[in-house]
Protein backbone atom coordinates (compact mmCIF):
# COMPACT_ATOMS: atom_id res chain seq x y z
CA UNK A 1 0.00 0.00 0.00
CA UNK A 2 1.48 3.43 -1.06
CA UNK A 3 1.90 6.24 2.04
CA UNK A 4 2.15 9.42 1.70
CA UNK A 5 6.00 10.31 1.30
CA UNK A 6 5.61 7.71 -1.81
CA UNK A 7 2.95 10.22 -3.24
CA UNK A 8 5.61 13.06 -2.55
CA UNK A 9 8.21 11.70 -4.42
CA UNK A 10 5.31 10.97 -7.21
CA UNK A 11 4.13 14.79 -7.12
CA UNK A 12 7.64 15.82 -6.94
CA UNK A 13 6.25 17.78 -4.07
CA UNK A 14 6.66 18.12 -0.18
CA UNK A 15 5.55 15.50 2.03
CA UNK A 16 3.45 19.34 3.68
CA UNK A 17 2.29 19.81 0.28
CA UNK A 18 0.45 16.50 -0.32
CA UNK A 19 -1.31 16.67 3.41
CA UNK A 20 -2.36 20.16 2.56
CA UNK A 21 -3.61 19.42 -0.69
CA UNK A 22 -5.80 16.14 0.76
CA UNK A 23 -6.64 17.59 3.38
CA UNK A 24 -8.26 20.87 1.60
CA UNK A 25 -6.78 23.63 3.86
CA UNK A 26 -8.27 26.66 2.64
CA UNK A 27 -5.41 28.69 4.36
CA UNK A 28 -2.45 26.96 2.44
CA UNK A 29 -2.31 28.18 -1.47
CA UNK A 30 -0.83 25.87 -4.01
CA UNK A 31 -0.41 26.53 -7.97
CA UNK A 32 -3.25 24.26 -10.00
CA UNK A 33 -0.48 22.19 -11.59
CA UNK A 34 1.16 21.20 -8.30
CA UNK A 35 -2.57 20.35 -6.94
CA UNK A 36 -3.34 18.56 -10.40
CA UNK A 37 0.35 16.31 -9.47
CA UNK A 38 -0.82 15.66 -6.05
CA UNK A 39 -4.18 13.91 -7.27
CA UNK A 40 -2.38 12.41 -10.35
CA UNK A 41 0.15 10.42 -7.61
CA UNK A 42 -2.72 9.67 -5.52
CA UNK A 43 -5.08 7.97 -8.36
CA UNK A 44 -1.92 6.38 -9.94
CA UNK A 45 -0.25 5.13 -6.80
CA UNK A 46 -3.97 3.99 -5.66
CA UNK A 47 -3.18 5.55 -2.28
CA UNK A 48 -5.79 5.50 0.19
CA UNK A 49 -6.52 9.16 1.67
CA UNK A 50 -7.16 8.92 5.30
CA UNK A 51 -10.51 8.69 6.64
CA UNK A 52 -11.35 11.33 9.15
CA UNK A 53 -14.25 9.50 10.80
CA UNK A 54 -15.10 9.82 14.50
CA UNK A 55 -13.59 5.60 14.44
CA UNK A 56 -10.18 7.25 13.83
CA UNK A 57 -7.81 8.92 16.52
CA UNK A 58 -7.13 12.38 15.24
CA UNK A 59 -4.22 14.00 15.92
CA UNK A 60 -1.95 16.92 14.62
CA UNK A 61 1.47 17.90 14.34
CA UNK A 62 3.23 21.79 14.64
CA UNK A 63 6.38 21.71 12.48
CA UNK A 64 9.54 24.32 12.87
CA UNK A 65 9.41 27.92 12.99
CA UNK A 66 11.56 27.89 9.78
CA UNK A 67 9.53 27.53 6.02
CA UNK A 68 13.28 25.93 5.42
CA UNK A 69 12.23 23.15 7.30
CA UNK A 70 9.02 21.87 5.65
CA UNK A 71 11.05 20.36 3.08
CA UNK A 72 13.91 19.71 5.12
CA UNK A 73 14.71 15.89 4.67
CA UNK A 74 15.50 15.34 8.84
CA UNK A 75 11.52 16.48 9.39
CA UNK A 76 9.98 15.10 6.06
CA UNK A 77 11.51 11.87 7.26
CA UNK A 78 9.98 11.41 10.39
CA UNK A 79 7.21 12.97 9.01
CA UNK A 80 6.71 10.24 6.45
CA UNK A 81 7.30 7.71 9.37
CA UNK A 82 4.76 9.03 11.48
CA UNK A 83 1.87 8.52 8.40
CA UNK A 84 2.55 5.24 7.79
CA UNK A 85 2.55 4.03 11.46
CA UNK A 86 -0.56 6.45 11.71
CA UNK A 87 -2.03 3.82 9.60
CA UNK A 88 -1.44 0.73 12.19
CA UNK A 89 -3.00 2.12 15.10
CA UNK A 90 -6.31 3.89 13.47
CA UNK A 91 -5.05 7.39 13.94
CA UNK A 92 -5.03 10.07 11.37
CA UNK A 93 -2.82 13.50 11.25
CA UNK A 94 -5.50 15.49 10.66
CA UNK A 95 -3.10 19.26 10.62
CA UNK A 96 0.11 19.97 10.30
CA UNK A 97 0.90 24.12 10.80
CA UNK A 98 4.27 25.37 11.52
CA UNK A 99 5.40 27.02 14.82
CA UNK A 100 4.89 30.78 13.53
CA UNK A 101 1.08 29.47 11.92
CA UNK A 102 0.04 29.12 15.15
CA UNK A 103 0.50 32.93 16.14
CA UNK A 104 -1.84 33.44 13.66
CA UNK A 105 -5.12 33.41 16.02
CA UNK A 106 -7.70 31.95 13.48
CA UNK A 107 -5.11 29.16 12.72
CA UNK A 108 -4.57 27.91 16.50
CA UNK A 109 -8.34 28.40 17.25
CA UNK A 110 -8.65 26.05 14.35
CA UNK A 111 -6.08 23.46 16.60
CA UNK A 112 -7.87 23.82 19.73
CA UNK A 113 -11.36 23.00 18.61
CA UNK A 114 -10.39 20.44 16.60
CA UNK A 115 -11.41 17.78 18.81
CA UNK A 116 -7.91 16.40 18.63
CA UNK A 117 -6.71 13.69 21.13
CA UNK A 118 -2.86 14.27 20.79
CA UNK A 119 -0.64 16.41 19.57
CA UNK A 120 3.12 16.42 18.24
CA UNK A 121 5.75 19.05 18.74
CA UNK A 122 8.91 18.93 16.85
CA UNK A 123 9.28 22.53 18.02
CA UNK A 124 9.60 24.01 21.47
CA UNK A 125 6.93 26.41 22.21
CA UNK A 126 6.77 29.25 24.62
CA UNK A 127 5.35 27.99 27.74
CA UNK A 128 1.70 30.07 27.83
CA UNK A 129 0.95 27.98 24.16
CA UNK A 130 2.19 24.77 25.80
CA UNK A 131 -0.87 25.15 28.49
CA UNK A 132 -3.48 27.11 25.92
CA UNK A 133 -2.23 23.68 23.82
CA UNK A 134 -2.67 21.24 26.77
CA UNK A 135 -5.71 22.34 28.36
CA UNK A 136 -7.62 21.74 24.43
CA UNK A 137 -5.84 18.52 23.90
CA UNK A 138 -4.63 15.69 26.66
CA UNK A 139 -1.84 14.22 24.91
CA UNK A 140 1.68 16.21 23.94
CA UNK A 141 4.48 14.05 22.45
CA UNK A 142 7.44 16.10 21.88
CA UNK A 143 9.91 15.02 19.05
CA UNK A 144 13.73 16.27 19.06
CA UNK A 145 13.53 18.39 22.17
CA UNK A 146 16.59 17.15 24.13
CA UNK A 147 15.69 19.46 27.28
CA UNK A 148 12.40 17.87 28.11
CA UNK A 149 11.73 18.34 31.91
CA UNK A 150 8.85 15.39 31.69
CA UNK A 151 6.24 17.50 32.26
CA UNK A 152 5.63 15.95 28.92
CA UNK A 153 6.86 12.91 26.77
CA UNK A 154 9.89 13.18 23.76
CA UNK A 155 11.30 10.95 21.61
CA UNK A 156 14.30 11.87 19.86
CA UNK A 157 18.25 11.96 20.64
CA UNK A 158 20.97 12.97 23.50
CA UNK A 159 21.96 16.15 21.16
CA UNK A 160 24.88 15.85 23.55
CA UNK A 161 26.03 12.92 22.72
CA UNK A 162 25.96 12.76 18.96
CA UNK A 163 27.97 16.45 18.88
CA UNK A 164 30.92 14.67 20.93
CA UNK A 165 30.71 12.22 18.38
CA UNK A 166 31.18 14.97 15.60
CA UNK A 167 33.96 16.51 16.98
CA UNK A 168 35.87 13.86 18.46
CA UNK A 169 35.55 12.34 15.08
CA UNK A 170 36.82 15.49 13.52
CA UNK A 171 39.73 16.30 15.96
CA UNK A 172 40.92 12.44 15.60
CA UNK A 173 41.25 12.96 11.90
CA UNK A 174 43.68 15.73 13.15
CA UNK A 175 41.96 18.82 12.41
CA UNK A 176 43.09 21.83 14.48
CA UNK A 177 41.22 24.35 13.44
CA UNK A 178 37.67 23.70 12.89
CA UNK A 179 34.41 26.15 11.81
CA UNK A 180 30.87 25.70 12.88
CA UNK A 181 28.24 26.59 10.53
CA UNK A 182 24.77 25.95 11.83
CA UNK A 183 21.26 27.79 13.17
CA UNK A 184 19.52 28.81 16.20
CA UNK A 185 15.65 27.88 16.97
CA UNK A 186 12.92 29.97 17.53
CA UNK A 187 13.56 30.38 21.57
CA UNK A 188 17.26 29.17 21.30
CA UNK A 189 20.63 31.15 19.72
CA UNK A 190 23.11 29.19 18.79
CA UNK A 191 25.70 30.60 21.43
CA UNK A 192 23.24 28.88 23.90
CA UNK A 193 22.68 25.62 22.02
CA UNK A 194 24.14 22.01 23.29
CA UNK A 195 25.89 22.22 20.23
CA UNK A 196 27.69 25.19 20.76
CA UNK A 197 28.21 24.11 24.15
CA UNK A 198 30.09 20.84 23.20
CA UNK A 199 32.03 22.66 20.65
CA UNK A 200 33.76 25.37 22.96
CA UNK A 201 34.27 22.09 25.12
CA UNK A 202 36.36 20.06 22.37
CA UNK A 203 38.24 22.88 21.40
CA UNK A 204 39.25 23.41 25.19
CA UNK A 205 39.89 19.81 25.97
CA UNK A 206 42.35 19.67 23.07
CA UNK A 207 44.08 22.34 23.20
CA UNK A 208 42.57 24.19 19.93
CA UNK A 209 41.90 28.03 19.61
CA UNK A 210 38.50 28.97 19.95
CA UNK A 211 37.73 31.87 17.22
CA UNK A 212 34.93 33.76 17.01
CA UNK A 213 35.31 33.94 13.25
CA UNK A 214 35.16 30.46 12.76
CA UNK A 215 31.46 30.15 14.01
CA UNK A 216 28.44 30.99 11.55
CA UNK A 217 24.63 30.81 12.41
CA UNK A 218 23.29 30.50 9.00
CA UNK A 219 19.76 30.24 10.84
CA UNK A 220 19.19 27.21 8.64
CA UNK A 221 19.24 29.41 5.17
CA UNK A 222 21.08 27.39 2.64
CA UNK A 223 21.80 30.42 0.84
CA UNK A 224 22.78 31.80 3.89
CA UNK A 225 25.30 29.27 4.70
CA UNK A 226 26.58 28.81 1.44
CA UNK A 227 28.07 32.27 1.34
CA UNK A 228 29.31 31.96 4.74
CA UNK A 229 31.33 29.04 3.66
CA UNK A 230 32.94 30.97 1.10
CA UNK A 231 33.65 33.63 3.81
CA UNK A 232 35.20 31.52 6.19
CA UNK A 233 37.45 29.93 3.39
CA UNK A 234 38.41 33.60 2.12
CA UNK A 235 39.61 34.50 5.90
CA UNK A 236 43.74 34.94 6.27
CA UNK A 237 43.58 32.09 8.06
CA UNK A 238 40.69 29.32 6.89
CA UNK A 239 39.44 26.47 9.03
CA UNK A 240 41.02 23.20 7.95
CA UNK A 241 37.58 21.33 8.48
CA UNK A 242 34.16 22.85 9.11
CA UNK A 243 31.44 21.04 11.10
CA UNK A 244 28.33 21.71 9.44
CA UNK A 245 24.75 21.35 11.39
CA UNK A 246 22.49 19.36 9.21
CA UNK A 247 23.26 17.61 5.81
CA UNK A 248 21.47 20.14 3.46
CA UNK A 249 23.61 22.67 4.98
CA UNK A 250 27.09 20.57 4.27
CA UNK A 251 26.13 19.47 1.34
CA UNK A 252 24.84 23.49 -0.08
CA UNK A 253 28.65 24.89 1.31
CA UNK A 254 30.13 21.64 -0.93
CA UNK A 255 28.43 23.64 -3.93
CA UNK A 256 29.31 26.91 -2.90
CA UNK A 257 33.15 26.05 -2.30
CA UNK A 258 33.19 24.10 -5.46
CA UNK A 259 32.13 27.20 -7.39
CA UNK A 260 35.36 29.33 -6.02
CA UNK A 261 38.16 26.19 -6.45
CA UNK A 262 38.09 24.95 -2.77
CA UNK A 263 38.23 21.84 -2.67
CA UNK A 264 37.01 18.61 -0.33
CA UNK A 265 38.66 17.13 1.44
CA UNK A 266 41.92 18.45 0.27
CA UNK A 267 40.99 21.70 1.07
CA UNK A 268 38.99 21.60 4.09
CA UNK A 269 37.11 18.61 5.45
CA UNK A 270 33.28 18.21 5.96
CA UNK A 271 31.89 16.72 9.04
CA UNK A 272 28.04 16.65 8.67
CA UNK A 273 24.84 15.77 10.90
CA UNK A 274 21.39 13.68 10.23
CA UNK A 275 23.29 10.79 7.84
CA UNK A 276 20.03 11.14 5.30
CA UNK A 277 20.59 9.20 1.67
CA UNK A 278 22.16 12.36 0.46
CA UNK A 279 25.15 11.43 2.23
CA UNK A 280 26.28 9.14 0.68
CA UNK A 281 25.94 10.57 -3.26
CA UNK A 282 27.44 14.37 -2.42
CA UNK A 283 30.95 14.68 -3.94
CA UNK A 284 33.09 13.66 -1.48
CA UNK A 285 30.31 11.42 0.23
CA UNK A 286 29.82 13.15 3.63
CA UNK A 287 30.90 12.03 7.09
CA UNK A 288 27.89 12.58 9.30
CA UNK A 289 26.09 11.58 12.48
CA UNK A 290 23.42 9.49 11.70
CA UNK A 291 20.21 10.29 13.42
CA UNK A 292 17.63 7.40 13.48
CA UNK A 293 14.42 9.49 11.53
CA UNK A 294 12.13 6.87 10.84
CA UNK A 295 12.68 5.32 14.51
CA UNK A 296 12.20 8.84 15.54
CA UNK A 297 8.40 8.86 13.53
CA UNK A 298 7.11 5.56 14.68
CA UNK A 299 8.33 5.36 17.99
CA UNK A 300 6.33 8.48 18.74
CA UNK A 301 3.44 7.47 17.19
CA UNK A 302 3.32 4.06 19.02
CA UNK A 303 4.10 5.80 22.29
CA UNK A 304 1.30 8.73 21.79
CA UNK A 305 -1.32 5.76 20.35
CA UNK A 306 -0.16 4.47 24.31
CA UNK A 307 -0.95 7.72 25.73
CA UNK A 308 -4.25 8.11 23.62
CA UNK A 309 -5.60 4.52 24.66
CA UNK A 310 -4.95 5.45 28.58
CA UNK A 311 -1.48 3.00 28.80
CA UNK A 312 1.15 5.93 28.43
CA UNK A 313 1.78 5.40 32.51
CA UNK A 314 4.58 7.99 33.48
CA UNK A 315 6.18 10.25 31.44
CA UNK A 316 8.55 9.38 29.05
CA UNK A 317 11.64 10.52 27.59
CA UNK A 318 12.90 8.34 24.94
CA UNK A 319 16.09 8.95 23.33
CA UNK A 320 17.15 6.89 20.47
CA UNK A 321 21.22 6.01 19.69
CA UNK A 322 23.34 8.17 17.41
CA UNK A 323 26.65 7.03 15.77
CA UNK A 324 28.80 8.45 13.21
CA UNK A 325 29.37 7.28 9.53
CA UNK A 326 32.97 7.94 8.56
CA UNK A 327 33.12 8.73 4.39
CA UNK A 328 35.75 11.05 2.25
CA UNK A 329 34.77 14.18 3.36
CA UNK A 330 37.41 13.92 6.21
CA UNK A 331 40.81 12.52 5.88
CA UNK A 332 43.73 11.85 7.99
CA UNK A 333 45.58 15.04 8.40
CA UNK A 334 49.79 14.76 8.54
């Protein structure tokens, strides 16, 4: 049976795009063509649209502040996860709205009386719409929040964790002077983020400089990020390796440095985060943390289905293993 990140690929579309489309959001505007795609993938693929019966648990899910991140692989992926588990346990994700949607008063009023029995966050969100959330809908699931106080569940990662395993990976390769190009959240900067964090940390353990100049937020832009690559390689004194926070980010500063000569690895290594397919077909393949997405999407689905059916018992913080996957974009400095 075809799910719904099949149709996607089909539409050559967003895994957002095809729920909005099905789903007939009035709110979310979409050329004719790309609507006309959706429904082509959906007759030819014979995919079965949800029902959204009273039978079926409803539930929704509130994406990243970023529009970057609707098509962002990491969320798509556990996004595409979530559906198809959706399907074994007679639930439905009946919305999907981003972080800033629900400042939009219409749009959250549409959430909270939409006689939902759980929602997903794979966003923090300011702690007056946690309880405005909570008091509409019993069950919160958060995905990727790493700081959970169990007030309520998560599933995702020890963000910790898999950034020692970056760097340590990085510095054994004997890099010495290493760049950080990533983003902030919505109610995080990056000079406050675990990442950062373990990144002043490796520096300091080792014995490396720590340089301002070396660190970028590209606040997930990939155009953004691919210019501050070319920055950071046009300094007096260039990293030797730059640590990049997701894969679409590594992989857009590969293009970018490319385009002025630079090249990888024998110009500057590549250490990358997520470990999605695109990996391993960039050119160098990229080194990267692998982050278990489609775990991610059905373990939070089974353990929300749990909550909904009255058998969550206490609070849970699940955190799923990390490890890294060692390809050319780093190589054994002299």
């Amino acid at each position: 049976m075809a799910n719904i990140r099949q149709v996607a690929k089909e539409a050559g579309c967003s895994i957002t795009t095809v729920s909005k489309v099905l789903s007939g959001d009035s709110e979310f505007r979409v050329k004719d063509e790309t609507r006309q795609k959706v429904m082509d993938a959906v007759a030819k693929l014979q995919y079965k649209i949800p029902a959204r019966h009273q039978n079926r648990h409803k539930i929704a899910c509130v994406l990243s502040l970023s529009t970057e991140k609707y098509s962002d692989p990491f969320f798509t992926n556990i996004l595409g996860a979530m559906e198809a588990e959706c399907e074994n346990h007679n639930m439905s994700i009946v919305a999907l709205r981003s972080y800033s949607e629900l400042s939009n008063p219409s749009l959250l009023q549409e959430i909270l009386d939409g006689d939902l029995e759980g929602i997903v966050l794979m966003e923090r969100v300011p702690e007056d719409l946690l309880f405005q959330l909570h008091k509409h809908i019993p069950n919160i699931i958060y995905i990727d929040n790493d700081e959970s106080d169990y007030h309520f569940d998560s599933v995702g990662f020890d963000h910790n964790l898999a950034n020692r395993q970056a760097m340590k990976h990085i510095i054994q390769h004997g890099y010495k002077r290493i760049a950080l190009v990533s983003g902030s959240s919505p109610n995080e900067p990056l000079d406050d983020s675990v990442r950062m964090s373990v990144y002043r940390h490796y520096l300091r353990k080792h014995g490396l400089e720590f340089d301002e100049n070396l660190v970028k937020d590209c606040e997930w832009n990939l155009d953004i990020c691919a210019k501050q690559a070319i920055e950071l390689m046009e300094l007096p004194n260039p990293p030797d390796a730059i640590f990049a926070g997701s894969d679409s980010l590594a992989q857009s500063m590969l293009g970018a440095l490319y385009s002025i000569g630079v090249s990888c690895p024998r110009d500057v290594g590549m250490m990358s985060f997520n470990n999605l397919d695109i990996c391993a077909r960039t050119i160098p393949p990229l080194s990267s943390v692998a982050v278990p997405t489609t775990e991610i999407g059905i373990t939070t689905i089974r353990r929300l289905h749990e909550m909904i059916k009255g058998n969550g018992g206490m609070r849970k913080k699940i955190l799923l293993p990390t490890e890294v996957v060692s390809r050319e974009s780093l190589v054994q400095q002299d």
